[in-house]
N, C-alpha and C. Protein backbone atom coordinates (compact mmCIF):
# COMPACT_ATOMS: atom_id res chain seq x y z
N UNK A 1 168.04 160.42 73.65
CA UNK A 1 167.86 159.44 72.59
C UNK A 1 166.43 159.43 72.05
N UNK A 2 165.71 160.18 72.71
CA UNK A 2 164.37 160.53 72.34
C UNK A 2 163.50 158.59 72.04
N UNK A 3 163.74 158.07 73.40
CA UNK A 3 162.93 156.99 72.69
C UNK A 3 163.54 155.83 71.59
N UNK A 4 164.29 156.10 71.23
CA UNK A 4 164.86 155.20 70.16
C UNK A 4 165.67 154.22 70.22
N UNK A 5 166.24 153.15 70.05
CA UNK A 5 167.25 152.54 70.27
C UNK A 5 168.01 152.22 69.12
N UNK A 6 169.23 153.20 69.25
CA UNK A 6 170.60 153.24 68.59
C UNK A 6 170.84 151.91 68.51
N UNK A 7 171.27 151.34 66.53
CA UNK A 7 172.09 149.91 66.75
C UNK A 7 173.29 150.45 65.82
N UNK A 8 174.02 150.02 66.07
CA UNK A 8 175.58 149.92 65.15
C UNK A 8 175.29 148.92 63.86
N UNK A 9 175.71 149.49 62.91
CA UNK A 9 176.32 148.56 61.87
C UNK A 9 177.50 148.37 61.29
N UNK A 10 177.80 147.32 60.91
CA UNK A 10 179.53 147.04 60.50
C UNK A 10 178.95 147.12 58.85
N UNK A 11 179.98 147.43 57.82
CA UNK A 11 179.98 147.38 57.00
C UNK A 11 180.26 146.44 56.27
N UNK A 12 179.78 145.97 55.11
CA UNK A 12 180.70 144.92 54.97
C UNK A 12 182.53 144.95 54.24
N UNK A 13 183.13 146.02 53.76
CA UNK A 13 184.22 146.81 53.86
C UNK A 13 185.05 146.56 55.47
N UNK A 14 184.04 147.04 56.32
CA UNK A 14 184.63 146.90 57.69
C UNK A 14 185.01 145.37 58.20
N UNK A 15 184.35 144.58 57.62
CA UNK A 15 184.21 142.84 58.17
C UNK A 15 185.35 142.71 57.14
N UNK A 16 186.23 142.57 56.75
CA UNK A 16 186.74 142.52 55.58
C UNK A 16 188.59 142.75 56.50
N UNK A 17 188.21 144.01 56.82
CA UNK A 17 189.46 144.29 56.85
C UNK A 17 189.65 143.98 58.33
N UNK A 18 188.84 143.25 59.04
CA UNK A 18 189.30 142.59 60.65
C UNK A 18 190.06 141.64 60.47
N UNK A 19 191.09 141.72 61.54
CA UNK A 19 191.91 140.54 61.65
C UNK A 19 191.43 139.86 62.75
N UNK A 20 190.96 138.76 62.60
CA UNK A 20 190.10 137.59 63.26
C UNK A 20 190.93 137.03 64.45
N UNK A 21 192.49 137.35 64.21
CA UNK A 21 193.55 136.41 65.28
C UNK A 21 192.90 137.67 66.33
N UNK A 22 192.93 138.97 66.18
CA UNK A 22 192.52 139.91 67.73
C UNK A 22 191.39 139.49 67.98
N UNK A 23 190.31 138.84 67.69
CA UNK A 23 189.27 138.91 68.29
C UNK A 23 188.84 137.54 69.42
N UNK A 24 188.53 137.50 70.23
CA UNK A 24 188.15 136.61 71.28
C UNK A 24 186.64 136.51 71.06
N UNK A 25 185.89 135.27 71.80
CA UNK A 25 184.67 135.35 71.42
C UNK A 25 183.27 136.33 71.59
N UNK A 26 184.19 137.35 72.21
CA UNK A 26 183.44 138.64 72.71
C UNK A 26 183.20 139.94 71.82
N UNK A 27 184.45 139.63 70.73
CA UNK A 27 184.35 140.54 69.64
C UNK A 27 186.00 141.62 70.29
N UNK A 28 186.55 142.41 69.64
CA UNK A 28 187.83 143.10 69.74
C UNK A 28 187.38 143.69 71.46
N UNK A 29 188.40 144.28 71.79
CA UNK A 29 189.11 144.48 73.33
C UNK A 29 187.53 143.95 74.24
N UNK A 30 187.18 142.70 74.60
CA UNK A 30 186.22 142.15 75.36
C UNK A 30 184.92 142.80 75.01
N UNK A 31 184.60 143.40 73.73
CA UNK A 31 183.39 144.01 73.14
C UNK A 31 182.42 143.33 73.40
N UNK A 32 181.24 143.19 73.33
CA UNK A 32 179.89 142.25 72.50
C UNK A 32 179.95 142.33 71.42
N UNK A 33 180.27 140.89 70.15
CA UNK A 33 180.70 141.15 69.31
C UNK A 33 179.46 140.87 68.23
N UNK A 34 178.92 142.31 67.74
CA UNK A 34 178.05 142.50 67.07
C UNK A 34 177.47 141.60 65.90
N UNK A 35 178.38 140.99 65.55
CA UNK A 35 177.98 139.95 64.43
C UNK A 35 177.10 138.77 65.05
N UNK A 36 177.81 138.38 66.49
CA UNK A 36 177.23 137.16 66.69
C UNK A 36 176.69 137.54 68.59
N UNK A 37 175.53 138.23 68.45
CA UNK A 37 174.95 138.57 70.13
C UNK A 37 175.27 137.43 71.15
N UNK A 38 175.23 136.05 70.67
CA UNK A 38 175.15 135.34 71.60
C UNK A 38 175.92 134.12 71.35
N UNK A 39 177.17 134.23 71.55
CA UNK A 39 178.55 133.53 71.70
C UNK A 39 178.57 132.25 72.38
N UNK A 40 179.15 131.74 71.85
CA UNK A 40 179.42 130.05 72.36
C UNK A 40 177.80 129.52 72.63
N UNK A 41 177.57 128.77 74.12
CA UNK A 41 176.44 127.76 73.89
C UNK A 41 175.15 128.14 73.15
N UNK A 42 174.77 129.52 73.29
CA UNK A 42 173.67 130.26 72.67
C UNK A 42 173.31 129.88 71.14
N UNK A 43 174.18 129.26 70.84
CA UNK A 43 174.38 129.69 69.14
C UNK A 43 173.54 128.18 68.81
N UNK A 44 173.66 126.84 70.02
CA UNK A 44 172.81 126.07 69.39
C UNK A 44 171.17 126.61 69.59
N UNK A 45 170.25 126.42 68.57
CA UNK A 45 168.72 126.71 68.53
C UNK A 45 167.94 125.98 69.91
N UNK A 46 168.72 124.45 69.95
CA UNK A 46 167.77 124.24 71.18
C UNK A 46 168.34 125.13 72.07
N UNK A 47 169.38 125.36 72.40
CA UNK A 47 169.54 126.49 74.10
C UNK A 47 168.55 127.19 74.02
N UNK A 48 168.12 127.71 72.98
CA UNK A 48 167.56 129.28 72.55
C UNK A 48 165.81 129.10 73.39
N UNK A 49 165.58 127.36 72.43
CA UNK A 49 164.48 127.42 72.51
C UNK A 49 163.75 126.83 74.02
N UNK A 50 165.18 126.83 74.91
CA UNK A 50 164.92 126.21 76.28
C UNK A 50 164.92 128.13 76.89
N UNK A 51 165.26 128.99 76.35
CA UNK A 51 165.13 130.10 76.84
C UNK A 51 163.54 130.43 77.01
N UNK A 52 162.85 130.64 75.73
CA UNK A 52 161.43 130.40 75.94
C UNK A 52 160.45 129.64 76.43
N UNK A 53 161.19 128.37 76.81
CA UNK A 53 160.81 127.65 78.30
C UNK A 53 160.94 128.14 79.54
N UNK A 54 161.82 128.88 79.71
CA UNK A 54 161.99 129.35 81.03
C UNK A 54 161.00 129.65 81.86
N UNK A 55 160.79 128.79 82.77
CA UNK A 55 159.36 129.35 83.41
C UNK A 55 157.80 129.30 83.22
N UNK A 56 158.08 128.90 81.74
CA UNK A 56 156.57 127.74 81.85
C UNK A 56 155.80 126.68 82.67
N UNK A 57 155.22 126.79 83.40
CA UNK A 57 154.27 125.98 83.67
C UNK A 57 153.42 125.50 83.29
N UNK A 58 152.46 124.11 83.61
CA UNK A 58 151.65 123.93 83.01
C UNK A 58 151.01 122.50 84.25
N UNK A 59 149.63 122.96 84.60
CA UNK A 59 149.35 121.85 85.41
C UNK A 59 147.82 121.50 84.99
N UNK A 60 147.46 120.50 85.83
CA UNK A 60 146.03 120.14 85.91
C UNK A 60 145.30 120.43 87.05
N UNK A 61 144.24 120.90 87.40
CA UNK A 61 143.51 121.37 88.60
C UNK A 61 142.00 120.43 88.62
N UNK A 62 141.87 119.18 89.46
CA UNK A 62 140.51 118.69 89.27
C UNK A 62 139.79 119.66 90.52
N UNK A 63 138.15 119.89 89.91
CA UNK A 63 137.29 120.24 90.27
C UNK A 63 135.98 119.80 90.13
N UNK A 64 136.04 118.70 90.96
CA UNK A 64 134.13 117.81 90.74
C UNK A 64 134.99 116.59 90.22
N UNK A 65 133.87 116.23 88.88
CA UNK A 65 134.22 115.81 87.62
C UNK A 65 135.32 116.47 86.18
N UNK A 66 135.55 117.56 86.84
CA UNK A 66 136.37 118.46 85.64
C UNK A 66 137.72 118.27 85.67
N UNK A 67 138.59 118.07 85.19
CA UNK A 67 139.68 118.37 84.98
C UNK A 67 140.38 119.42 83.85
N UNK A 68 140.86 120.28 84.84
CA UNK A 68 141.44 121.74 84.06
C UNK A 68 142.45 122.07 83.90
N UNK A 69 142.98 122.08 82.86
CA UNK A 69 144.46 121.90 82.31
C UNK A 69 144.74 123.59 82.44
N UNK A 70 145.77 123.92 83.74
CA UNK A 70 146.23 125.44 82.92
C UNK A 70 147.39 125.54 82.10
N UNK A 71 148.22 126.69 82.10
CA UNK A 71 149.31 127.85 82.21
C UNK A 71 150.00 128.52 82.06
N UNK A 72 151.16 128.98 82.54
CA UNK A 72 151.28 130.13 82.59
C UNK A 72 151.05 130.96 81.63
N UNK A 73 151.14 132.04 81.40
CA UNK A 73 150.91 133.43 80.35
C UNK A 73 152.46 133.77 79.92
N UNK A 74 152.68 133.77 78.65
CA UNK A 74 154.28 134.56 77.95
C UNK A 74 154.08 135.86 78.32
N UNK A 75 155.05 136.96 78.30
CA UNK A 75 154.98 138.37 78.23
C UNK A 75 154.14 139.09 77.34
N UNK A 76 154.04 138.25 76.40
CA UNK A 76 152.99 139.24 75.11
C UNK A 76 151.95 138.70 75.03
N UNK A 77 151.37 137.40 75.66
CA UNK A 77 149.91 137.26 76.32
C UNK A 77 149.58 138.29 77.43
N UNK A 78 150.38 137.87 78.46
CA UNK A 78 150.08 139.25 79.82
C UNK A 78 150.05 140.73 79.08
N UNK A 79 150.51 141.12 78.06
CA UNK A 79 150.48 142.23 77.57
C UNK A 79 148.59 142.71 76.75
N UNK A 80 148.87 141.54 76.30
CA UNK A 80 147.62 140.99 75.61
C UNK A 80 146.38 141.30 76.81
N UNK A 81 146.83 140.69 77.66
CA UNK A 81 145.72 141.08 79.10
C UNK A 81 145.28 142.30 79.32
N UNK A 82 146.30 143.01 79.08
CA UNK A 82 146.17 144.35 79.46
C UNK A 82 145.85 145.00 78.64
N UNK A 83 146.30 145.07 77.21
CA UNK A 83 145.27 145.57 75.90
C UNK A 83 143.66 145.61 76.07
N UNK A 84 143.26 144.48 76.40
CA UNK A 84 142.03 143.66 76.55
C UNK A 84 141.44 145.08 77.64
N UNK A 85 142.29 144.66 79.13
CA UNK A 85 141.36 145.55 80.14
C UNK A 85 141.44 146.73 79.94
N UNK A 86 142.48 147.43 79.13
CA UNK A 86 142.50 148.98 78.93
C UNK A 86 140.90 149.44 78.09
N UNK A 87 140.37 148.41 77.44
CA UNK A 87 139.02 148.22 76.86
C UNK A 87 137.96 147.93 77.55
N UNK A 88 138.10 147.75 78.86
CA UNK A 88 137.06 146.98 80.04
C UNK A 88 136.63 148.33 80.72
N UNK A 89 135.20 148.08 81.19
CA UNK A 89 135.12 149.03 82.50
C UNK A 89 134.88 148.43 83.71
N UNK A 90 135.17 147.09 83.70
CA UNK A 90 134.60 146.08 84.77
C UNK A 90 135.96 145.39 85.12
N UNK A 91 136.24 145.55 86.44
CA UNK A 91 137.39 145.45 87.16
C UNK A 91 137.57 143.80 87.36
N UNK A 92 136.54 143.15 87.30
CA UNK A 92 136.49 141.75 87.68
C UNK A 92 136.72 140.94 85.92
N UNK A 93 136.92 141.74 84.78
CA UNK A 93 137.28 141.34 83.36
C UNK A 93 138.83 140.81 84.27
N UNK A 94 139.34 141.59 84.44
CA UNK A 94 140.88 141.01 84.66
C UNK A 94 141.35 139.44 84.73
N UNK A 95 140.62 138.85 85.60
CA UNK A 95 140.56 137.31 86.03
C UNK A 95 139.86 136.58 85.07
N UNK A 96 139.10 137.12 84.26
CA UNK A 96 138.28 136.28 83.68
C UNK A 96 139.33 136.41 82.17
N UNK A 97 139.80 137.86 81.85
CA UNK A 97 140.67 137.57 80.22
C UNK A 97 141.68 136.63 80.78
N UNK A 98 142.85 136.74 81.63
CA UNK A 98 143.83 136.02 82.42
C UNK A 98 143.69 134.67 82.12
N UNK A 99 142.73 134.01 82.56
CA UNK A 99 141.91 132.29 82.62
C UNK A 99 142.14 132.19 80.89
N UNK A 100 140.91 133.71 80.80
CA UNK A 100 140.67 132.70 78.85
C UNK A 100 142.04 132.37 78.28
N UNK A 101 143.17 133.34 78.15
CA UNK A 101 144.69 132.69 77.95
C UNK A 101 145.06 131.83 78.84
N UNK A 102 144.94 131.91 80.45
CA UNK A 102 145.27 130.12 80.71
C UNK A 102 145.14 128.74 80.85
N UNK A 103 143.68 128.98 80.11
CA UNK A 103 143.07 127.47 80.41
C UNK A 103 143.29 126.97 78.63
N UNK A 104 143.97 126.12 78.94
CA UNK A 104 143.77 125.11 77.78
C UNK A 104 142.70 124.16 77.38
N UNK A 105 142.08 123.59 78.59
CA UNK A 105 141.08 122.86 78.41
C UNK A 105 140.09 122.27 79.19
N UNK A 106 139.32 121.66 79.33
CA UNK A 106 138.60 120.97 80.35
C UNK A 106 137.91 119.51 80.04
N UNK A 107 138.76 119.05 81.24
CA UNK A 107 138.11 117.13 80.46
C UNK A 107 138.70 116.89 78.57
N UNK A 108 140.06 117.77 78.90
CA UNK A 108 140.74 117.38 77.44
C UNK A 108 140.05 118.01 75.87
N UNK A 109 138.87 118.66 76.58
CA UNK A 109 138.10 119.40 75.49
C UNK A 109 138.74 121.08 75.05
N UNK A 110 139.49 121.42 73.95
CA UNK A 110 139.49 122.92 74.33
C UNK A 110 138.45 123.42 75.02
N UNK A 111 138.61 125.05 75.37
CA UNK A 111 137.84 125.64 76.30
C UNK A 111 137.49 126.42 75.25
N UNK A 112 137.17 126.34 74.02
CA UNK A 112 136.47 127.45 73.61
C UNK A 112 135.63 126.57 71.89
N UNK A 113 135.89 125.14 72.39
CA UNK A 113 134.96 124.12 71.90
C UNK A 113 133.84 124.05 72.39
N UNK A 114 133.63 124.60 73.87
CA UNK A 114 132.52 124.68 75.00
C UNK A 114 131.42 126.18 74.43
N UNK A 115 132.42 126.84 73.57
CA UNK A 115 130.89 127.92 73.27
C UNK A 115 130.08 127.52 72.48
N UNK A 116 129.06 127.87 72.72
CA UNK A 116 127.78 127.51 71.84
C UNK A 116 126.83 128.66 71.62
N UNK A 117 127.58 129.53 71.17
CA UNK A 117 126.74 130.94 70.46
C UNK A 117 126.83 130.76 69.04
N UNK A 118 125.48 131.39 68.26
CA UNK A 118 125.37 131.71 67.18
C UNK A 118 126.74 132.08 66.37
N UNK A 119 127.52 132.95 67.13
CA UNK A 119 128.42 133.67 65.99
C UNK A 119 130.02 132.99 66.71
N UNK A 120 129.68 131.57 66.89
CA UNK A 120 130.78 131.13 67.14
C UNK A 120 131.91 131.30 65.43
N UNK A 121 131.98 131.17 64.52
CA UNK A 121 132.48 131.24 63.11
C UNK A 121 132.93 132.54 63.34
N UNK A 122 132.60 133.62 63.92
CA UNK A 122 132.83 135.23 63.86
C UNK A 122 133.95 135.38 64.69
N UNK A 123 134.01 134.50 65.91
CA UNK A 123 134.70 134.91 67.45
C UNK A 123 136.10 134.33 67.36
N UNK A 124 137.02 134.90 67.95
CA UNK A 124 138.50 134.63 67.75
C UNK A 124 138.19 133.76 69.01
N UNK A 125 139.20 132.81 69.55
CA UNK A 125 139.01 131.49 70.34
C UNK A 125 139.35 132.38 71.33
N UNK A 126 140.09 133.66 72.17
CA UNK A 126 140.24 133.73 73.43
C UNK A 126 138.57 134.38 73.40
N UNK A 127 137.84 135.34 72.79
CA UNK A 127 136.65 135.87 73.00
C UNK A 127 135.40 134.04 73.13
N UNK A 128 135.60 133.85 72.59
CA UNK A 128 134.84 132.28 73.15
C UNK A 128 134.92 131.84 74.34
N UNK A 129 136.21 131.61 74.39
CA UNK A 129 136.71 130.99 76.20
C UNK A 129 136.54 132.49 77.13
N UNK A 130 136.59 133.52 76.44
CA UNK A 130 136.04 134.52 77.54
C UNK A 130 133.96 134.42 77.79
N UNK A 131 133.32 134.02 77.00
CA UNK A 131 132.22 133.59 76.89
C UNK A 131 131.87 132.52 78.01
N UNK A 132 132.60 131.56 77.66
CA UNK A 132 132.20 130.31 78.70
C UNK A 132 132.92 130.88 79.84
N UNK A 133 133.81 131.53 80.21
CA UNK A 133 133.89 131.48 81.53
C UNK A 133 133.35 132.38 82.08
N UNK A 134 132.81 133.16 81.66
CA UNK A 134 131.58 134.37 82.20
C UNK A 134 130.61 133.68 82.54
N UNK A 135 130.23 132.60 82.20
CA UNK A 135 128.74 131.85 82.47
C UNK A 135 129.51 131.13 83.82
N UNK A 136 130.49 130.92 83.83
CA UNK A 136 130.82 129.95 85.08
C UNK A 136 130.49 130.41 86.37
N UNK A 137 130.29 129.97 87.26
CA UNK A 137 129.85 130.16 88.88
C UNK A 137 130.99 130.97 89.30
N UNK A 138 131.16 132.17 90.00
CA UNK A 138 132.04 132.60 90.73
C UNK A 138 133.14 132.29 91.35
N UNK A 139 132.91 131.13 92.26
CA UNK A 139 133.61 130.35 92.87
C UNK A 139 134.46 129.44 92.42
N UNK A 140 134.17 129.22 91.36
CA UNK A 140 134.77 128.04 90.44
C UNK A 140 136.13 128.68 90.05
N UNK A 141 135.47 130.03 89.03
CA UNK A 141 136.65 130.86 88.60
C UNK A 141 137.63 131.70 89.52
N UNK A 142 137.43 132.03 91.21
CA UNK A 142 137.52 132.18 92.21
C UNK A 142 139.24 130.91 92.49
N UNK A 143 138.70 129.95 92.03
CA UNK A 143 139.35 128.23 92.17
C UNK A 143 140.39 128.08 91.24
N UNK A 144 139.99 128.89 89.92
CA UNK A 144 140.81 128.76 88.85
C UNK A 144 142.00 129.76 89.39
N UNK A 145 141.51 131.19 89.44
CA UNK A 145 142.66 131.98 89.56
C UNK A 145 143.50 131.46 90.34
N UNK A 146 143.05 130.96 91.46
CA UNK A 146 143.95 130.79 92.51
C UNK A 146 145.02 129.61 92.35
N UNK A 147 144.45 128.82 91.18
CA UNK A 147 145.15 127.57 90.95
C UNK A 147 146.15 128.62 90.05
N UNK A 148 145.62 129.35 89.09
CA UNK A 148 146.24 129.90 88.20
C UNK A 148 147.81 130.52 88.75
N UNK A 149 147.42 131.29 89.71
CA UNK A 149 148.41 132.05 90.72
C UNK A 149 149.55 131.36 91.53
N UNK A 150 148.92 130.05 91.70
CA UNK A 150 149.41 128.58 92.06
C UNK A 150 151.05 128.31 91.03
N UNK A 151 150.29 128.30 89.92
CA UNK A 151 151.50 128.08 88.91
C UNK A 151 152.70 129.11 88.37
N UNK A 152 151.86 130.24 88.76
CA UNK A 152 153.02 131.62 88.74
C UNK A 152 154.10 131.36 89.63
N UNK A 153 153.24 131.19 90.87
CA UNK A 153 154.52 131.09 91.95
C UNK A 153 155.63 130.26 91.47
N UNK A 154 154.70 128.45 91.25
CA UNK A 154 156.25 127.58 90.77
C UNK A 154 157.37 128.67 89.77
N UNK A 155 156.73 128.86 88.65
CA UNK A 155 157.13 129.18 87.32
C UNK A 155 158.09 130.19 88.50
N UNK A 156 157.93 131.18 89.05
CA UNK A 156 158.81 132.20 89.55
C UNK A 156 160.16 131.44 90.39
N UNK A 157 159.36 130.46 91.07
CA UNK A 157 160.47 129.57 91.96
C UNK A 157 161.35 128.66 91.05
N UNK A 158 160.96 128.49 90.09
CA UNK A 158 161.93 127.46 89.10
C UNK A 158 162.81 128.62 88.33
N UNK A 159 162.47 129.58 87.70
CA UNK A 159 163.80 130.81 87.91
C UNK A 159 164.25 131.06 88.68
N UNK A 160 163.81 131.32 89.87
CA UNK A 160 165.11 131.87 90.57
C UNK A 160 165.67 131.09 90.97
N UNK A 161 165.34 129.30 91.43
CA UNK A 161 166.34 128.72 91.61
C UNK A 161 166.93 128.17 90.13
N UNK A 162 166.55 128.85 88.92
CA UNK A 162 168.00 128.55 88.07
C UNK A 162 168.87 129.61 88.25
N UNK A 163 168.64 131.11 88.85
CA UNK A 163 169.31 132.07 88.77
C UNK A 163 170.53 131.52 90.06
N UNK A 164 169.93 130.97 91.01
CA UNK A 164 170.46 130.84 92.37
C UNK A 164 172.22 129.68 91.77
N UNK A 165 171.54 128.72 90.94
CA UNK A 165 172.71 127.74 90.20
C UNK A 165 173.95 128.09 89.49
N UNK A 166 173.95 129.82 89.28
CA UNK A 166 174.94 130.10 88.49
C UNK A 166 175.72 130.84 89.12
């Protein structure tokens, strides 16, 4: 297939001349029925949009006086991560791009309200929050990941026990 992914199309000639009494909600002899991918409950928008919930997390981590709102990362943020480090030569970037997509905030402030460079107007908001957390103490960000990693786990444990329910 060289890479590609083959889709079918019906014609509209072809939609035409189906007789609707053979078809079940799967499409003719228990098919996937191409018109409509996702049959019965799928079809309302909220199901859909509880799909892209799946596995979100989102907590608070106090540290001192701070309170640090994370979490989790979507697939095309974590992808995003990795764009980022394929550009890095510094192995310890990893934890620090990771954070700048999971921290939302601190003490309710965005985290990339906290830069205070000249060419803040120039900088896209994760390169900001990658700014301030480079200045942060080791240990701190050390605190974050681990909180960070903290919330993966739930997020992983709240799928599989929805997988475990069905």
């Amino acid at each position: 297939m060289n890479g590609r992914i083959k889709h079918s199309m019906v014609s509209p000639e072809e939609l035409e001349s189906v007789d609707e009494s053979s078809l079940d909600e799967f499409g003719p002899a228990g098919k996937v029925n191409e018109l409509d991918p996702f049959p019965g409950e799928a079809k309302d928008k909220k199901e859909l949009d509880n799909l892209f919930m799946l596995g979100f997390v989102e907590g608070e981590k106090k540290i001192g006086s701070f309170t640090f709102k994370l979490r989790t990362l979507t697939n095309s943020e974590n992808q995003k991560v990795i764009n980022l480090l394929n550009n890095s030569d510094n192995a310890f970037d990893a934890q620090d791009i990771m954070l700048a997509y999971s921290i939302i905030s601190v003490n309710d402030v965005a985290l990339e309200d906290r830069y205070e460079g000249e060419d803040g107007d120039k900088l896209d908001p994760i390169r900001k929050k990658l700014h301030v957390i480079k200045n942060l103490q080791s240990q701190l960000v050390n605190d974050l990941v681990k909180y960070y990693n903290s919330l993966v786990a739930e997020s992983n444990k709240e799928i599989s026990e929805e997988d475990l329910k069905k």
